[in-house]
Structures are given as C-alpha cells and as structure tokens.
C-alpha atoms as a PDB file:
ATOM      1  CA  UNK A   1       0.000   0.000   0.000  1.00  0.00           C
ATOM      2  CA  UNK A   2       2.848   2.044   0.321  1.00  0.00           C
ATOM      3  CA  UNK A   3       2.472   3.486  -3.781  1.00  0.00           C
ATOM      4  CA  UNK A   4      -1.235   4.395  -3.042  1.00  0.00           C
ATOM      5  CA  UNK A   5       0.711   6.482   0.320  1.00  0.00           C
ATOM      6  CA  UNK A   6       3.291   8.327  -2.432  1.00  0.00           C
ATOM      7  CA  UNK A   7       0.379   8.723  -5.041  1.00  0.00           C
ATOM      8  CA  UNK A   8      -1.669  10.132  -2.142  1.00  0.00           C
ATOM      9  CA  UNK A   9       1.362  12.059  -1.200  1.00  0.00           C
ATOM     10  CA  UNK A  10       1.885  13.213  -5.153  1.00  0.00           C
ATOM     11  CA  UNK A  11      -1.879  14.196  -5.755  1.00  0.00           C
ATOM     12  CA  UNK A  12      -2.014  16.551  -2.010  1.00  0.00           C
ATOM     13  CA  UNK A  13       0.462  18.012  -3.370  1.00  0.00           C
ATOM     14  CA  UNK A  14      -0.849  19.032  -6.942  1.00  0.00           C
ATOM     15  CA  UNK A  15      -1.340  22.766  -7.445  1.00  0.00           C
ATOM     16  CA  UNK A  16      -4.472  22.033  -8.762  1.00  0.00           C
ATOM     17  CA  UNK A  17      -7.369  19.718  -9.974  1.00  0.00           C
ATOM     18  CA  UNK A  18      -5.874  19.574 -13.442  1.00  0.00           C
ATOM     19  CA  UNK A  19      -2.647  18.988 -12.525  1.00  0.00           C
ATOM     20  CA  UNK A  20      -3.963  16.365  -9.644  1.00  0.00           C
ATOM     21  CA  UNK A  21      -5.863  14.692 -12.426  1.00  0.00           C
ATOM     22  CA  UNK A  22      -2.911  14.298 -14.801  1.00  0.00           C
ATOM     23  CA  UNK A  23      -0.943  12.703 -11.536  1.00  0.00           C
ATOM     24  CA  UNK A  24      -3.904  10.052 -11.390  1.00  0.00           C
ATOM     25  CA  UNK A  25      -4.311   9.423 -15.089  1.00  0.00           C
ATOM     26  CA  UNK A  26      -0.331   8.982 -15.341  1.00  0.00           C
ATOM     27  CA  UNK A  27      -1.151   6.024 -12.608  1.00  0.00           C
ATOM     28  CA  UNK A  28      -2.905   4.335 -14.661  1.00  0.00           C
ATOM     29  CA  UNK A  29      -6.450   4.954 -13.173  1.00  0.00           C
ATOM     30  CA  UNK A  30      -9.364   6.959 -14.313  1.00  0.00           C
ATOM     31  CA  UNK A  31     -11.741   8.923 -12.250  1.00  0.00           C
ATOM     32  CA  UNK A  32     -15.036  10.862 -12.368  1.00  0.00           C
ATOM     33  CA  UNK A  33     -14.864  15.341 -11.737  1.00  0.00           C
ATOM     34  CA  UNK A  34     -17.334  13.417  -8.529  1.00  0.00           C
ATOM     35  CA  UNK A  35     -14.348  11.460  -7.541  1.00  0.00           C
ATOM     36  CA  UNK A  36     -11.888  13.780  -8.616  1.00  0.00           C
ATOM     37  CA  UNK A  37     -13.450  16.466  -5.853  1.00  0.00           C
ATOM     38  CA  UNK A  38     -13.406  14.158  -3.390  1.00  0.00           C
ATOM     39  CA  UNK A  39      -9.721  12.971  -3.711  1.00  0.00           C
ATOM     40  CA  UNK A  40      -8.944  16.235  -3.792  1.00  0.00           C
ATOM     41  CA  UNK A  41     -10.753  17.129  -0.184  1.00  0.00           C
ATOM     42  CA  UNK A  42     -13.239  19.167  -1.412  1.00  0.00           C
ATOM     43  CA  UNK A  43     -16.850  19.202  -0.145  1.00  0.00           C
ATOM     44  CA  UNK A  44     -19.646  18.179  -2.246  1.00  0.00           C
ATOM     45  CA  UNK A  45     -20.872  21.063  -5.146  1.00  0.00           C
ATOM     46  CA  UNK A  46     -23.888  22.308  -3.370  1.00  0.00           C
ATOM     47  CA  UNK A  47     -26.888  21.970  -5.490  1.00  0.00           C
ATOM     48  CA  UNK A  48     -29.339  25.085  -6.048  1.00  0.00           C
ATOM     49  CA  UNK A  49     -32.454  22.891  -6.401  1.00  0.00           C
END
C-alpha cells in the first residue's frame, strides 16, 4: 500500500485539480470530476435545487 501512500502524497500536493488529475491518469487509473473532488478534499458542489 505504500504506492497508493506516495500517489496520495503526489496528488495533495498538486497545485491544482488539473494537474492532480494528470498525476492520477499517469497512474494508470481513471476517475469521475465526482471522484476527482473528493480525492482532492473538497466538499460536495452544493446543489441550487
């Protein structure tokens, strides 16, 4: 589990979403904007319904 600690590590430290996306995809792995925000830490989009 250690490389999913260092790709943790890696993403954290990504300056942004793109640039934390581009970490993931180089990984080999694929995720949703849903799963991107919530790798990255950030809340839920709040929904104006």
């Amino acid at each position: 589990m250690k490389l999913l600690g260092e790709l943790k590590d890696k993403v954290e430290k990504a300056e942004n979403q793109e640039e934390a996306k581009k970490i993931i995809e180089e990984a080999g792995m694929e995720l949703t904007d849903e799963e991107m925000d919530q790798v990255a830490g950030g809340a839920p989009r709040p929904t104006l319904d």
